[in-house]
PDB file of N, CA and C in Angstrom:
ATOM      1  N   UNK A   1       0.848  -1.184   0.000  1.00  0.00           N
ATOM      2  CA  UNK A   1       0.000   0.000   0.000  1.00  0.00           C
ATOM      3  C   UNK A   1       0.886   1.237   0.000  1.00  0.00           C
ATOM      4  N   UNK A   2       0.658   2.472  -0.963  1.00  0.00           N
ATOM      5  CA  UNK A   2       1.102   3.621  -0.904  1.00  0.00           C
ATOM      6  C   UNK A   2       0.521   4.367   0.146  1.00  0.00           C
ATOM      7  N   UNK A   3       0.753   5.550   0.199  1.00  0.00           N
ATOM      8  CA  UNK A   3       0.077   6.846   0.980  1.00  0.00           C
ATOM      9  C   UNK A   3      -1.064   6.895   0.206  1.00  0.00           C
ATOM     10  N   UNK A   4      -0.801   6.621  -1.156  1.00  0.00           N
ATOM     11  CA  UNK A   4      -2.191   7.164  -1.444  1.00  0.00           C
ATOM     12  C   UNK A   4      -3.729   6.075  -1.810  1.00  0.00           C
ATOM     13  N   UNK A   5      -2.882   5.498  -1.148  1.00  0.00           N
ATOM     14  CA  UNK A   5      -3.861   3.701  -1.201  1.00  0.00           C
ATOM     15  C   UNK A   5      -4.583   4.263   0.640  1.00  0.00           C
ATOM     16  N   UNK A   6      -4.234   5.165   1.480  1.00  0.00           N
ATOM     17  CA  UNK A   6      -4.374   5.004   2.328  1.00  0.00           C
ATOM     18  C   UNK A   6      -5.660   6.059   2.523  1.00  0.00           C
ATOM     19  N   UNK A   7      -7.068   5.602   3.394  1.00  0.00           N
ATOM     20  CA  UNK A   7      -8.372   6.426   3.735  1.00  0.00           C
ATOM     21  C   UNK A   7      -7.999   7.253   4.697  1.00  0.00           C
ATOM     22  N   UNK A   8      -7.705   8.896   3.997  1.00  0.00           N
ATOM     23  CA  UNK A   8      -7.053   9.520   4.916  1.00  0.00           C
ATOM     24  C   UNK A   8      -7.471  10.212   6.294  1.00  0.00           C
ATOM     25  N   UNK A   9      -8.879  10.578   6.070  1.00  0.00           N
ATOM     26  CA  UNK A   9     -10.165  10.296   7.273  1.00  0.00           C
ATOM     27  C   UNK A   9      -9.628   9.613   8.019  1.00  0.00           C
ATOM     28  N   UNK A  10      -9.788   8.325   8.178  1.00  0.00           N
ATOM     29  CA  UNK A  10     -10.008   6.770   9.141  1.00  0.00           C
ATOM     30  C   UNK A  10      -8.217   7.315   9.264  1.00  0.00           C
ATOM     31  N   UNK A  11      -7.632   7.643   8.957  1.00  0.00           N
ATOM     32  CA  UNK A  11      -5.906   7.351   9.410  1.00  0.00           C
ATOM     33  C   UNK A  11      -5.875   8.738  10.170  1.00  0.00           C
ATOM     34  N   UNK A  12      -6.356  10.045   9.878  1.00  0.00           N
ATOM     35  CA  UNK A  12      -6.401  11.047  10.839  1.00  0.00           C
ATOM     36  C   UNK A  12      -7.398  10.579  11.805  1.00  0.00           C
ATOM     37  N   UNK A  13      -8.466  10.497  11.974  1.00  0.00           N
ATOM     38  CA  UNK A  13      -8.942  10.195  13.448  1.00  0.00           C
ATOM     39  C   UNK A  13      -8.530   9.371  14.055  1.00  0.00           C
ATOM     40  N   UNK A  14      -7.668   8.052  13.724  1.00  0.00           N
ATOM     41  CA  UNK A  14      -7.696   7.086  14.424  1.00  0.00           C
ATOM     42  C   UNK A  14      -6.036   7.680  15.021  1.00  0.00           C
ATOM     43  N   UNK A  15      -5.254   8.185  14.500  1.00  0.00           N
ATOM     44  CA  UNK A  15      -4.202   8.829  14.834  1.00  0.00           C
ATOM     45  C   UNK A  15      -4.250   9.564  16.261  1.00  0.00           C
ATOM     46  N   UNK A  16      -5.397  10.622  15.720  1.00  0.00           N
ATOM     47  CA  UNK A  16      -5.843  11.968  17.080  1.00  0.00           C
ATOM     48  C   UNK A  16      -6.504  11.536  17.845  1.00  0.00           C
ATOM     49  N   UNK A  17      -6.985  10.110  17.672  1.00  0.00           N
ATOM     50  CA  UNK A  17      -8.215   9.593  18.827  1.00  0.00           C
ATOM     51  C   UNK A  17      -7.769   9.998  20.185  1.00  0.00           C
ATOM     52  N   UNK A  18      -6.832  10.135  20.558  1.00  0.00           N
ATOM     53  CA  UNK A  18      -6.630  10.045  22.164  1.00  0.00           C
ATOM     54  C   UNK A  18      -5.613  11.545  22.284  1.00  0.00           C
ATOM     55  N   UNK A  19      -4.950  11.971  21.347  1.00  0.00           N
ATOM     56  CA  UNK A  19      -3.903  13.179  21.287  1.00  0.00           C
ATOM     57  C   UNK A  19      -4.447  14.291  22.593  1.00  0.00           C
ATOM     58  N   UNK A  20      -3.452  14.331  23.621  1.00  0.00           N
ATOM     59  CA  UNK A  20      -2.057  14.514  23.042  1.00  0.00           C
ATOM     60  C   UNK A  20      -2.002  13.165  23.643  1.00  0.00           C
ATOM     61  N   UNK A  21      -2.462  12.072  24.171  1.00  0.00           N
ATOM     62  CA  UNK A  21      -2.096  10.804  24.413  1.00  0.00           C
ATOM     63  C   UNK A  21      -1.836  10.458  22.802  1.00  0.00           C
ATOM     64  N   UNK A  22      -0.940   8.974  23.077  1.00  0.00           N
ATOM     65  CA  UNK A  22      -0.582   8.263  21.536  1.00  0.00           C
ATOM     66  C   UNK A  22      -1.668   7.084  21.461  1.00  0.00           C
ATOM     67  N   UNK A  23      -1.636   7.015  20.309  1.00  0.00           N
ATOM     68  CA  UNK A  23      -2.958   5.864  20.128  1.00  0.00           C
ATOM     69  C   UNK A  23      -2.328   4.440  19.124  1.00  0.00           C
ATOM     70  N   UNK A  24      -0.914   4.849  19.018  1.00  0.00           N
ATOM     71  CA  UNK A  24       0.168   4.090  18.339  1.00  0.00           C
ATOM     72  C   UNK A  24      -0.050   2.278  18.169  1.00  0.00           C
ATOM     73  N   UNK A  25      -0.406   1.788  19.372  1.00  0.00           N
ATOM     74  CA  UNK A  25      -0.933   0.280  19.221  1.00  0.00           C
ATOM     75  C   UNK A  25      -2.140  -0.090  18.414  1.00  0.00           C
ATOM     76  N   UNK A  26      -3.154   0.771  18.387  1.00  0.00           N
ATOM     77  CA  UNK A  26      -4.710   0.539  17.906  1.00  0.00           C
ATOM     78  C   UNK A  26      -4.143   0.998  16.075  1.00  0.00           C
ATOM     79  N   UNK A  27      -3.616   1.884  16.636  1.00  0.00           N
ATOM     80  CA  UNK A  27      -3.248   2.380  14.996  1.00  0.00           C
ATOM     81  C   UNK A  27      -2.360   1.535  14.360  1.00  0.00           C
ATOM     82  N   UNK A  28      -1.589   1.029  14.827  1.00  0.00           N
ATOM     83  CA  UNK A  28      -0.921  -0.433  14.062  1.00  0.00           C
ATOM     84  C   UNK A  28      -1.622  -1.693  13.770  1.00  0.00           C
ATOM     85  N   UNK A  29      -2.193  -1.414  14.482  1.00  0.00           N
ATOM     86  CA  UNK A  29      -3.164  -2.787  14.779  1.00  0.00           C
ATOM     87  C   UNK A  29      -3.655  -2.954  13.507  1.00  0.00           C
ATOM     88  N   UNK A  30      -4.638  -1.734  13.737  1.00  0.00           N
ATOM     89  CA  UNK A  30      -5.810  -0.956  12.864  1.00  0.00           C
ATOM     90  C   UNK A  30      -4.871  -1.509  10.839  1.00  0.00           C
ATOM     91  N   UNK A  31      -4.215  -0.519  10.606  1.00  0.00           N
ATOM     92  CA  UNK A  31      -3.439  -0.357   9.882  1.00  0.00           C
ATOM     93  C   UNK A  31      -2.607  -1.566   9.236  1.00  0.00           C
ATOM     94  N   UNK A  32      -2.120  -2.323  10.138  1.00  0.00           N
ATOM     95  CA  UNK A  32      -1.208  -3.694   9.963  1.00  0.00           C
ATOM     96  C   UNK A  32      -0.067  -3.258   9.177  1.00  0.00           C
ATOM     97  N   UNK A  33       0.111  -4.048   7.935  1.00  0.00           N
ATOM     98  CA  UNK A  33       1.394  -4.166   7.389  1.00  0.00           C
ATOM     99  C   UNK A  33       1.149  -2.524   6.419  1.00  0.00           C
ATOM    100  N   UNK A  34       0.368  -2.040   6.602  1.00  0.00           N
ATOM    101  CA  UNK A  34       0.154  -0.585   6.195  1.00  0.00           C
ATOM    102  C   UNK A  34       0.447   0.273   7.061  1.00  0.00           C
ATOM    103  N   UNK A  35       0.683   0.311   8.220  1.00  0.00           N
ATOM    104  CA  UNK A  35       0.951   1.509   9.017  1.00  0.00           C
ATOM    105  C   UNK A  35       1.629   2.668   8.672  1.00  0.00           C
ATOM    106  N   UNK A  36       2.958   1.954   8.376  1.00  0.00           N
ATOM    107  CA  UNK A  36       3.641   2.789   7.829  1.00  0.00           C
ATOM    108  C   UNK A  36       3.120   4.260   6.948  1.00  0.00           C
ATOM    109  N   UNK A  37       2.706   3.682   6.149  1.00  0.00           N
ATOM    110  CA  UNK A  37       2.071   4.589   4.845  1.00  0.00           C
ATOM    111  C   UNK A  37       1.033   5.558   5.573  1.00  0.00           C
ATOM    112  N   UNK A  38       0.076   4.885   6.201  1.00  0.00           N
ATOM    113  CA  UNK A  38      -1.012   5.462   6.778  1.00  0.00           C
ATOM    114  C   UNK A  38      -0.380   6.805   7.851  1.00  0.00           C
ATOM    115  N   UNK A  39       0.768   6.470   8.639  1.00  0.00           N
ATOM    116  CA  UNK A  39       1.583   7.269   9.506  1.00  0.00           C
ATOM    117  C   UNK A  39       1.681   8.224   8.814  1.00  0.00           C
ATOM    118  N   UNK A  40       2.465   8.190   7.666  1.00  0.00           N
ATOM    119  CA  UNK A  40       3.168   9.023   6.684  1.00  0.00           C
ATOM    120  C   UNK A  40       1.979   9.548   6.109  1.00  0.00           C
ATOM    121  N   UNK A  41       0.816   9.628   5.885  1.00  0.00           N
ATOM    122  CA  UNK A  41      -0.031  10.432   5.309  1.00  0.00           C
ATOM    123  C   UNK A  41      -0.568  11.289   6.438  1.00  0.00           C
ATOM    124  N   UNK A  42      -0.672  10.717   7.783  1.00  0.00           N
ATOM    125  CA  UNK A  42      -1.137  11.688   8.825  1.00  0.00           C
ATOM    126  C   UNK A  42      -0.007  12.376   9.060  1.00  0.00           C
ATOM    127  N   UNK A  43       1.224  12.494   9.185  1.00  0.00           N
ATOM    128  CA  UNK A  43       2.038  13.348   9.596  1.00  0.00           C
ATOM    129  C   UNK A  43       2.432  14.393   8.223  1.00  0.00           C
ATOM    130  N   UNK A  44       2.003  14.211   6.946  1.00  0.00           N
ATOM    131  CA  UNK A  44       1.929  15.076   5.949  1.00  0.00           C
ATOM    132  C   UNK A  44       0.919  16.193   6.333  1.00  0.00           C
ATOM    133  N   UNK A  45      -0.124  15.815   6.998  1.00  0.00           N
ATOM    134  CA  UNK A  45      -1.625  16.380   6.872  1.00  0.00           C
ATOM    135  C   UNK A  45      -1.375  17.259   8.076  1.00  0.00           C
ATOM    136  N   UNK A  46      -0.657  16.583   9.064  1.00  0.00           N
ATOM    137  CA  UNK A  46      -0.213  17.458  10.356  1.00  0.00           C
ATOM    138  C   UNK A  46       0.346  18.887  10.523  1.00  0.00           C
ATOM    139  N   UNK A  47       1.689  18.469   9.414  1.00  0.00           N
ATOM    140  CA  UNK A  47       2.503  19.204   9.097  1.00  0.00           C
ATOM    141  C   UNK A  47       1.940  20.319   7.959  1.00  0.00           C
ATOM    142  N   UNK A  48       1.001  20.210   7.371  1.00  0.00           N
ATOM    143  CA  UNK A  48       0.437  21.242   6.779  1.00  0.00           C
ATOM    144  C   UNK A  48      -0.809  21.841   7.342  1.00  0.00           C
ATOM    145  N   UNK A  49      -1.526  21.159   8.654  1.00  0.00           N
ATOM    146  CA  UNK A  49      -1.742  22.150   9.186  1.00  0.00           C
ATOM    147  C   UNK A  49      -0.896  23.225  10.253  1.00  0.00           C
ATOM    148  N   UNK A  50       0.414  22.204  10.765  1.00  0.00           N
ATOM    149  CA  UNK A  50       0.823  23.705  11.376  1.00  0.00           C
ATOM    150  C   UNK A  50       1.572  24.678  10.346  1.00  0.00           C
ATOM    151  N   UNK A  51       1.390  24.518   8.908  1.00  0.00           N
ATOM    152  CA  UNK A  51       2.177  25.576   8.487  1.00  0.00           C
ATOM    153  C   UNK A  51       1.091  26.900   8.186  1.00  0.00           C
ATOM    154  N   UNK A  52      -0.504  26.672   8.466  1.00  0.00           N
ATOM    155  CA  UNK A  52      -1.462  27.497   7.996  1.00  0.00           C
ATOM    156  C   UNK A  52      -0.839  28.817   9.446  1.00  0.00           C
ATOM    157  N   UNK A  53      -1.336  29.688   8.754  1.00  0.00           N
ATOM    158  CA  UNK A  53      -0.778  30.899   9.568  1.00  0.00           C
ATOM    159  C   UNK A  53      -2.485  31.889   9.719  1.00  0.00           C
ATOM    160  N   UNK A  54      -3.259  31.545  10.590  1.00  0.00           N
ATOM    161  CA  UNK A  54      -4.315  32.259  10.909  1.00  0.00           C
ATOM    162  C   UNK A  54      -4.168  33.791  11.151  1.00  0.00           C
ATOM    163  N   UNK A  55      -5.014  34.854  11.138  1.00  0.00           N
ATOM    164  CA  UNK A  55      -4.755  36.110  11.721  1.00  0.00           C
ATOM    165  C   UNK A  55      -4.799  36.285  13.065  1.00  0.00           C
ATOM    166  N   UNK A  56      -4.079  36.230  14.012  1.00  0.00           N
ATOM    167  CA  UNK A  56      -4.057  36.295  15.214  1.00  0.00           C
ATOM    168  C   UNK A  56      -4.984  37.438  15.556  1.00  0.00           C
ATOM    169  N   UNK A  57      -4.533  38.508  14.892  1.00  0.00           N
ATOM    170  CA  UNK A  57      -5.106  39.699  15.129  1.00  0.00           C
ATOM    171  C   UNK A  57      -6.586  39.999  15.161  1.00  0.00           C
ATOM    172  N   UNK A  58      -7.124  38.961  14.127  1.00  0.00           N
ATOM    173  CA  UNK A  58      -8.656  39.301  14.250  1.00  0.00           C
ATOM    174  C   UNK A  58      -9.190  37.539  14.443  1.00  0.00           C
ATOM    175  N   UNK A  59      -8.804  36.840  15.034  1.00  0.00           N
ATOM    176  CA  UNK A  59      -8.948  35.678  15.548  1.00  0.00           C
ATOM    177  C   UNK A  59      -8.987  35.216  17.086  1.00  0.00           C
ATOM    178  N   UNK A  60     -10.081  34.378  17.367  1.00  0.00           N
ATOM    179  CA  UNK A  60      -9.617  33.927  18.364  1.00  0.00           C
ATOM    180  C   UNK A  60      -9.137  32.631  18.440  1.00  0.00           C
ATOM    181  N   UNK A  61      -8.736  31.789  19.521  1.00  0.00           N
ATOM    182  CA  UNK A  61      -8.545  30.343  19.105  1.00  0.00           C
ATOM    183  C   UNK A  61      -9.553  29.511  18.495  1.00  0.00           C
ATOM    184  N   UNK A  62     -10.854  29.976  18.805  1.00  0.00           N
ATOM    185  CA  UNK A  62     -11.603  28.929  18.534  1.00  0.00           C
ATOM    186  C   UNK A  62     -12.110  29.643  16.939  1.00  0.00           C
ATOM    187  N   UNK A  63     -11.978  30.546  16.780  1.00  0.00           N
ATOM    188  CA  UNK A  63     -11.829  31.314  15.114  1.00  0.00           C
ATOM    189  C   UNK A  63     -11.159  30.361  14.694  1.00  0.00           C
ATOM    190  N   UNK A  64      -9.532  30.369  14.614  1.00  0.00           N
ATOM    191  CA  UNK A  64      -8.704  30.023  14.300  1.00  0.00           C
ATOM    192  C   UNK A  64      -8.569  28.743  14.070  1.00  0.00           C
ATOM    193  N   UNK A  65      -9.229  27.671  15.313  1.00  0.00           N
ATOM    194  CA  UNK A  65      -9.885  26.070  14.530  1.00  0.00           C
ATOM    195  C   UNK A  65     -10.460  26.194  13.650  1.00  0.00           C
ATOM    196  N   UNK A  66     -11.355  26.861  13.490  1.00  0.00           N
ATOM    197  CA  UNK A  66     -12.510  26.807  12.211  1.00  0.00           C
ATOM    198  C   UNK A  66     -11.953  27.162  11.249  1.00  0.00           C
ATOM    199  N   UNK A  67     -10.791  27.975  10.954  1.00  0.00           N
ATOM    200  CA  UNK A  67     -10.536  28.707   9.816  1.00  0.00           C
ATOM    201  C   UNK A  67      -9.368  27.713   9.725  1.00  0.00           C
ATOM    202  N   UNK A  68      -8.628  26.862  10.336  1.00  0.00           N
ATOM    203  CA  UNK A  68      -8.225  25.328  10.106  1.00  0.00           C
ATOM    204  C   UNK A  68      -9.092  24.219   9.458  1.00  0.00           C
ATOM    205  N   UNK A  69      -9.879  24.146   9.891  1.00  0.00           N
ATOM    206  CA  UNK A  69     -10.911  23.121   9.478  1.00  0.00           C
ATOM    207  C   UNK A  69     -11.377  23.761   8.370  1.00  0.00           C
ATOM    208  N   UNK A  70     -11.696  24.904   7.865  1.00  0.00           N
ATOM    209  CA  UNK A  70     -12.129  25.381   6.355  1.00  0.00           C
ATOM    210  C   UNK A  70     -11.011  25.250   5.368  1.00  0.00           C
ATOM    211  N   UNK A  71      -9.884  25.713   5.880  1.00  0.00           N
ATOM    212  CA  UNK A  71      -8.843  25.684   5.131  1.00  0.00           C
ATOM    213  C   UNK A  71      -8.451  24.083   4.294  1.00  0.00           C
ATOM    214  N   UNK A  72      -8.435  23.599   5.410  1.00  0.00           N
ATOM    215  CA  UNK A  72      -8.433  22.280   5.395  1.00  0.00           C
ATOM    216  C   UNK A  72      -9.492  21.300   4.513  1.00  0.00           C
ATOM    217  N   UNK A  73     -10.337  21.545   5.135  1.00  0.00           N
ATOM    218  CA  UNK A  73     -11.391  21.058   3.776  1.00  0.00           C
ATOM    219  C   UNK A  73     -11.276  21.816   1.956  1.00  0.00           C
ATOM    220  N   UNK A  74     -11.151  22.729   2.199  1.00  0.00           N
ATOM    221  CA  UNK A  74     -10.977  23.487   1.019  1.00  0.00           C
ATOM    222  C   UNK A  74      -9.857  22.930  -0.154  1.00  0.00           C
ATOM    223  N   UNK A  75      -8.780  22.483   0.854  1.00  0.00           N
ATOM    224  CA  UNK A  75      -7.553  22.367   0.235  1.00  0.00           C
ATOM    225  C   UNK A  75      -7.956  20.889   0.069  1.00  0.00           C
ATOM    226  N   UNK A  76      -8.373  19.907   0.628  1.00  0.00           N
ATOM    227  CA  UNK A  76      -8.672  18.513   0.866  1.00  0.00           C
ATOM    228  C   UNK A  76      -9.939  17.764   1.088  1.00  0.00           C
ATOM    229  N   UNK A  77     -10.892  18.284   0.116  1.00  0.00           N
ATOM    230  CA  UNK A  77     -12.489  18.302  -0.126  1.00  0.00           C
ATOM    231  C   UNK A  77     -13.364  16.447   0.462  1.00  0.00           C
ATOM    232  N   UNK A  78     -11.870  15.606   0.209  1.00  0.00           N
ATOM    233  CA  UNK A  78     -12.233  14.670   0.578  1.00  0.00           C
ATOM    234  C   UNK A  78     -12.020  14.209   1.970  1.00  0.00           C
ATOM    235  N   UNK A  79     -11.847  14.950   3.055  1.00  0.00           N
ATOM    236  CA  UNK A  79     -11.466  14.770   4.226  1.00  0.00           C
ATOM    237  C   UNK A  79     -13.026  14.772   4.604  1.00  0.00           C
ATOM    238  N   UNK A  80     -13.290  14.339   5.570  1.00  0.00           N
ATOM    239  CA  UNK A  80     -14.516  13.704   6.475  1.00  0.00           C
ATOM    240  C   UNK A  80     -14.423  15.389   7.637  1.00  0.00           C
ATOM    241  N   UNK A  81     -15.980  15.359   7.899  1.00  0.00           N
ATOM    242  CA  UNK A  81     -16.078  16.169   8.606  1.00  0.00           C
ATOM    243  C   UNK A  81     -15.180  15.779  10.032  1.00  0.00           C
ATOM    244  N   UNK A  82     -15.377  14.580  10.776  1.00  0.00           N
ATOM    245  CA  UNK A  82     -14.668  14.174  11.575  1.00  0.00           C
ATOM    246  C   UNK A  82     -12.944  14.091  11.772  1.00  0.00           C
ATOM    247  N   UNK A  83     -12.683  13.984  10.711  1.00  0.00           N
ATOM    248  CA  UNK A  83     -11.250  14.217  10.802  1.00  0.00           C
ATOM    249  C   UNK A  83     -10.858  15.471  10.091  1.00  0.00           C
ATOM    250  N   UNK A  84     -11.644  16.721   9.818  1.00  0.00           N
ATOM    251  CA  UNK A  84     -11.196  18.029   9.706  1.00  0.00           C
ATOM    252  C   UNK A  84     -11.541  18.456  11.102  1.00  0.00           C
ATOM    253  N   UNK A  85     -12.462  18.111  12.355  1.00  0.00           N
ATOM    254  CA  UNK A  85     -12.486  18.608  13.209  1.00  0.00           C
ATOM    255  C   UNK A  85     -11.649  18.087  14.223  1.00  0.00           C
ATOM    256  N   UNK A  86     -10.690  16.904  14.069  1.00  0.00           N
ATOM    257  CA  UNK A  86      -9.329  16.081  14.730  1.00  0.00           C
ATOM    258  C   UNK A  86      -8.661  17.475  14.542  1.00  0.00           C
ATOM    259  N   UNK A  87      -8.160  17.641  12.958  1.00  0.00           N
ATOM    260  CA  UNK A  87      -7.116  18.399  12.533  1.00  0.00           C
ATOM    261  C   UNK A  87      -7.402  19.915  13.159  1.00  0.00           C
ATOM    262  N   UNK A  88      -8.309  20.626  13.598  1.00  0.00           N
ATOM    263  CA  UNK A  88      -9.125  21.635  13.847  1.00  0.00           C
ATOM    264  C   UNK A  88      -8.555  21.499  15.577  1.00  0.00           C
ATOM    265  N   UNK A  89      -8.439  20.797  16.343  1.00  0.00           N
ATOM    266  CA  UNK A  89      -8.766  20.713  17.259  1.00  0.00           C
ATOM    267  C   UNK A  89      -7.105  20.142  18.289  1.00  0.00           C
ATOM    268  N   UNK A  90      -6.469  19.732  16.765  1.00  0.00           N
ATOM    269  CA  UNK A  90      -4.819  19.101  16.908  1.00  0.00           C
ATOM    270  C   UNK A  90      -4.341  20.821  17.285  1.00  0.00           C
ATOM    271  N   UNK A  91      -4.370  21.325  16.138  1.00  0.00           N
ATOM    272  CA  UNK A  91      -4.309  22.848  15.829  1.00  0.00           C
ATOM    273  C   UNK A  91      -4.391  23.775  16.960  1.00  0.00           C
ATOM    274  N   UNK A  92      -5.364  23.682  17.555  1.00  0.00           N
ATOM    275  CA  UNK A  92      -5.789  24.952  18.580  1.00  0.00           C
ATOM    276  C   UNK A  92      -4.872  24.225  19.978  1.00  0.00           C
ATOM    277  N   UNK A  93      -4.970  22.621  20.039  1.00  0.00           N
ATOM    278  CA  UNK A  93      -3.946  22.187  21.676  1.00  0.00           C
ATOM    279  C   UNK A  93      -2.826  22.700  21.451  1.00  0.00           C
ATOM    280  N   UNK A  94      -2.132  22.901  20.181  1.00  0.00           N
ATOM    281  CA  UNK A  94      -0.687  22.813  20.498  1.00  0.00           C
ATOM    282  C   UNK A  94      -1.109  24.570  20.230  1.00  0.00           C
ATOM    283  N   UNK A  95      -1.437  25.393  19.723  1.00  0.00           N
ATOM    284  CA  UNK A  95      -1.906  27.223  19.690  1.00  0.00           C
ATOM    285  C   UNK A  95      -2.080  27.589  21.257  1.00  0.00           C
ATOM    286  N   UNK A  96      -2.680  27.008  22.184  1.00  0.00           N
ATOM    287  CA  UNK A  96      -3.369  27.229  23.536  1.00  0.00           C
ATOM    288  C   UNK A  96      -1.903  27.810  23.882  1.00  0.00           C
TER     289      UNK A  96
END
């Protein structure tokens, strides 16, 4: 399996299920001889949400999830409401 063989929904929530706890066993489990790949597509998705740069200035944190989670969908139409609000919500713990 590639990254892009991988349901990137089901690999972000099952990732953030417990964050900032690790959910690393269920997600291998989950995943099997795919993990790998599946890892590597959530830590792509991670890493481009912390590069979004919100307006602090006319934002608040919880602005600033949402305008994650829009961004996010926008850019990635096939993401699940549930795992744009993981990524939404990854976003604002490590912002707090």
């Amino acid at each position: 399996m590639t990254p892009d063989d991988v349901d990137v929904s089901e690999a972000v929530v099952l990732y953030l299920e417990h964050y900032p706890g690790r959910n690393d066993t269920v997600f291998d489990a989950h995943f099997a001889e795919n993990a790998a790949a599946a890892r590597h597509v959530v830590r792509r998705m991670l890493e481009e949400v912390m590069a979004l740069h919100p307006d602090w200035s006319e934002m608040s944190l919880q602005d600033a999830g949402d305008h994650v989670e829009a961004e996010m969908h926008a850019r990635h139409p096939e993401l699940s409401p549930p795992a744009l609000t993981c990524l939404g919500n990854y976003f604002t713990f490590l912002m707090r």
